[in-house]
Protein backbone atom coordinates (compact mmCIF):
# COMPACT_ATOMS: atom_id res chain seq x y z
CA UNK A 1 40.05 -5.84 27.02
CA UNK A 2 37.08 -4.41 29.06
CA UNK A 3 36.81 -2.15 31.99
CA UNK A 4 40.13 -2.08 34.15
CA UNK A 5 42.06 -4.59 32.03
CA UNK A 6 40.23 -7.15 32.52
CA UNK A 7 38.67 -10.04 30.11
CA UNK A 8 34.85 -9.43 29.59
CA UNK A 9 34.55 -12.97 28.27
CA UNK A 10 36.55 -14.33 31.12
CA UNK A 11 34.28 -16.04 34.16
CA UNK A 12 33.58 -14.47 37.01
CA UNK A 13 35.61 -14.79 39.94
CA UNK A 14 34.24 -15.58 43.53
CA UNK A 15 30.51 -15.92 44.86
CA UNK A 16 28.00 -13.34 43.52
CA UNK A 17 26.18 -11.45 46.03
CA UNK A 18 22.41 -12.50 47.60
CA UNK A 19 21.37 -8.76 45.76
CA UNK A 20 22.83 -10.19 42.39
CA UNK A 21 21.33 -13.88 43.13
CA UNK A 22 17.85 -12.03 44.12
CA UNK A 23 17.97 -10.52 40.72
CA UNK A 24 18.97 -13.07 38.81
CA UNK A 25 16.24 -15.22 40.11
CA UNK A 26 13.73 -12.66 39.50
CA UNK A 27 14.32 -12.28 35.84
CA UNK A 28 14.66 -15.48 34.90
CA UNK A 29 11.29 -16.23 36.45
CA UNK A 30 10.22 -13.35 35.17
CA UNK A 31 11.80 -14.44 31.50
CA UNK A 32 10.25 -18.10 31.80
CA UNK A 33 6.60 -16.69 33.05
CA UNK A 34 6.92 -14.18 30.03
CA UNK A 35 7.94 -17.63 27.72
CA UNK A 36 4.68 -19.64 28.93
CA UNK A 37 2.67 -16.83 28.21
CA UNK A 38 4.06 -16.44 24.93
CA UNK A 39 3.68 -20.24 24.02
CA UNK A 40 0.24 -19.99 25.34
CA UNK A 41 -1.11 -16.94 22.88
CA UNK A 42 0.13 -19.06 20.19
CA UNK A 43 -1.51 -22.24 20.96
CA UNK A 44 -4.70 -19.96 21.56
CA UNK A 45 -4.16 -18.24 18.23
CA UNK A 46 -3.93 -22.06 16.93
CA UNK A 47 -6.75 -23.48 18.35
CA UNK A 48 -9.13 -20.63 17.74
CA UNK A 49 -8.40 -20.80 14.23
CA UNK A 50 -8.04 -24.63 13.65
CA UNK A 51 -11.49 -25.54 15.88
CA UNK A 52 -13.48 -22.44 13.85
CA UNK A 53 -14.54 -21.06 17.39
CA UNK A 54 -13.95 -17.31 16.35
CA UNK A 55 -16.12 -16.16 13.50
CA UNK A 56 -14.32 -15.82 10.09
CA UNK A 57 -14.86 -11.75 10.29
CA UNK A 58 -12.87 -11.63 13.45
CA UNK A 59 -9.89 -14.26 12.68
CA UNK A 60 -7.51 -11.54 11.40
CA UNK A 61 -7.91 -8.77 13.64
CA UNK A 62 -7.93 -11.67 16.90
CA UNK A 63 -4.73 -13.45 15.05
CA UNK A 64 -3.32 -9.34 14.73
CA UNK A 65 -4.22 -8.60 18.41
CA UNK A 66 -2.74 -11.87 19.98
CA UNK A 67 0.87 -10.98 17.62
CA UNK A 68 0.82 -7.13 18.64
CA UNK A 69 0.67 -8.39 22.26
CA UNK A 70 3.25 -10.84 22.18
CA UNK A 71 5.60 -8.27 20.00
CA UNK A 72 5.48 -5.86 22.78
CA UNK A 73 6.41 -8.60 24.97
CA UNK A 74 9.29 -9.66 23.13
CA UNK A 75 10.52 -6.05 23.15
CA UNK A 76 10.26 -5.42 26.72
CA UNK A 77 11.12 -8.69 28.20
CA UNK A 78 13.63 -10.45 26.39
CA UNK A 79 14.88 -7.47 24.32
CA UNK A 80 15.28 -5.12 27.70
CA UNK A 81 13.55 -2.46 26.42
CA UNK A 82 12.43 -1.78 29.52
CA UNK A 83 15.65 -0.99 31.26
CA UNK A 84 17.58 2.15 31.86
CA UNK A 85 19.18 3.47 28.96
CA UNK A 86 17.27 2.78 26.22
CA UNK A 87 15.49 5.76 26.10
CA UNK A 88 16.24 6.59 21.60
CA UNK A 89 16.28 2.45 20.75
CA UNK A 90 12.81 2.96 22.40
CA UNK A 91 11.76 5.95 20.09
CA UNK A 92 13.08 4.97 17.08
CA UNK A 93 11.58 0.87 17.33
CA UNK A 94 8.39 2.48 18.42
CA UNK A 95 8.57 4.66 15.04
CA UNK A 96 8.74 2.55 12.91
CA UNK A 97 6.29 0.20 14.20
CA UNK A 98 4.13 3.41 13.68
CA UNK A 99 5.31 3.96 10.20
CA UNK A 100 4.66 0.46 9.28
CA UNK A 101 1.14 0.70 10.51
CA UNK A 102 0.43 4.14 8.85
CA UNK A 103 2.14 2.39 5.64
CA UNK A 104 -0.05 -0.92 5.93
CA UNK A 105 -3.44 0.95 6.39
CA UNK A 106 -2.94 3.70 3.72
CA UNK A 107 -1.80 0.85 1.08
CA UNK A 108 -5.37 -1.12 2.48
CA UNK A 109 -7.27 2.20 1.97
CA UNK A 110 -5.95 2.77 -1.60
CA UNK A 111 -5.34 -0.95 -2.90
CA UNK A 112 -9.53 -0.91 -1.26
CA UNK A 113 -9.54 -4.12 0.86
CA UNK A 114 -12.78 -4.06 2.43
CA UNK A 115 -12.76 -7.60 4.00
CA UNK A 116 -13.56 -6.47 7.54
């Protein structure tokens, strides 16, 4: 049981407000711009590659920049980091994103990959 004994997988009950409808309008247009945007780095990452329009020095760090960009969006849009709350989820994912990348470019300084 939830808050005040009642069902929190039970349906609501009555009309929702025109504050709650406002806001639930708002982020799902803000959830299905976010989507398009998404779809579109990809096909752009896609293209770029498959028509050879980007020089073969810049493919990975483009292909890198277009990910980083849509991981961040991820996280913030459809992962709500950006609401009230999440203050330590925020520190600790943000981290170990910073880990990772400290990991990745020591192992590229001492394995030597030199290809950019």
């Amino acid at each position: 049981m939830g808050q005040h004994g009642m069902d929190p997988s039970a349906p609501l009950t009555g009309t929702p407000s025109k504050k709650t409808k406002r806001k639930l309008k708002y982020e799902m247009r803000k959830q299905l711009i976010s989507f398009v945007f998404m779809i579109f780095l990809t096909s752009m990452a896609f293209i770029s590659i498959a028509s050879d329009a980007i020089p073969a020095t810049f493919a990975i760090p483009f292909i890198l920049l277009l990910a980083v960009i849509q991981v961040v969006l991820q996280l913030y849009v459809f992962m709500h980091l950006n609401e009230r709350g999440n203050g330590w989820t925020n520190i600790m994912i943000w981290t170990g994103v910073l880990i990772a990348i400290l990991t990745v470019a020591t192992l590229m300084l001492l394995i030597g990959v030199r290809k950019w």
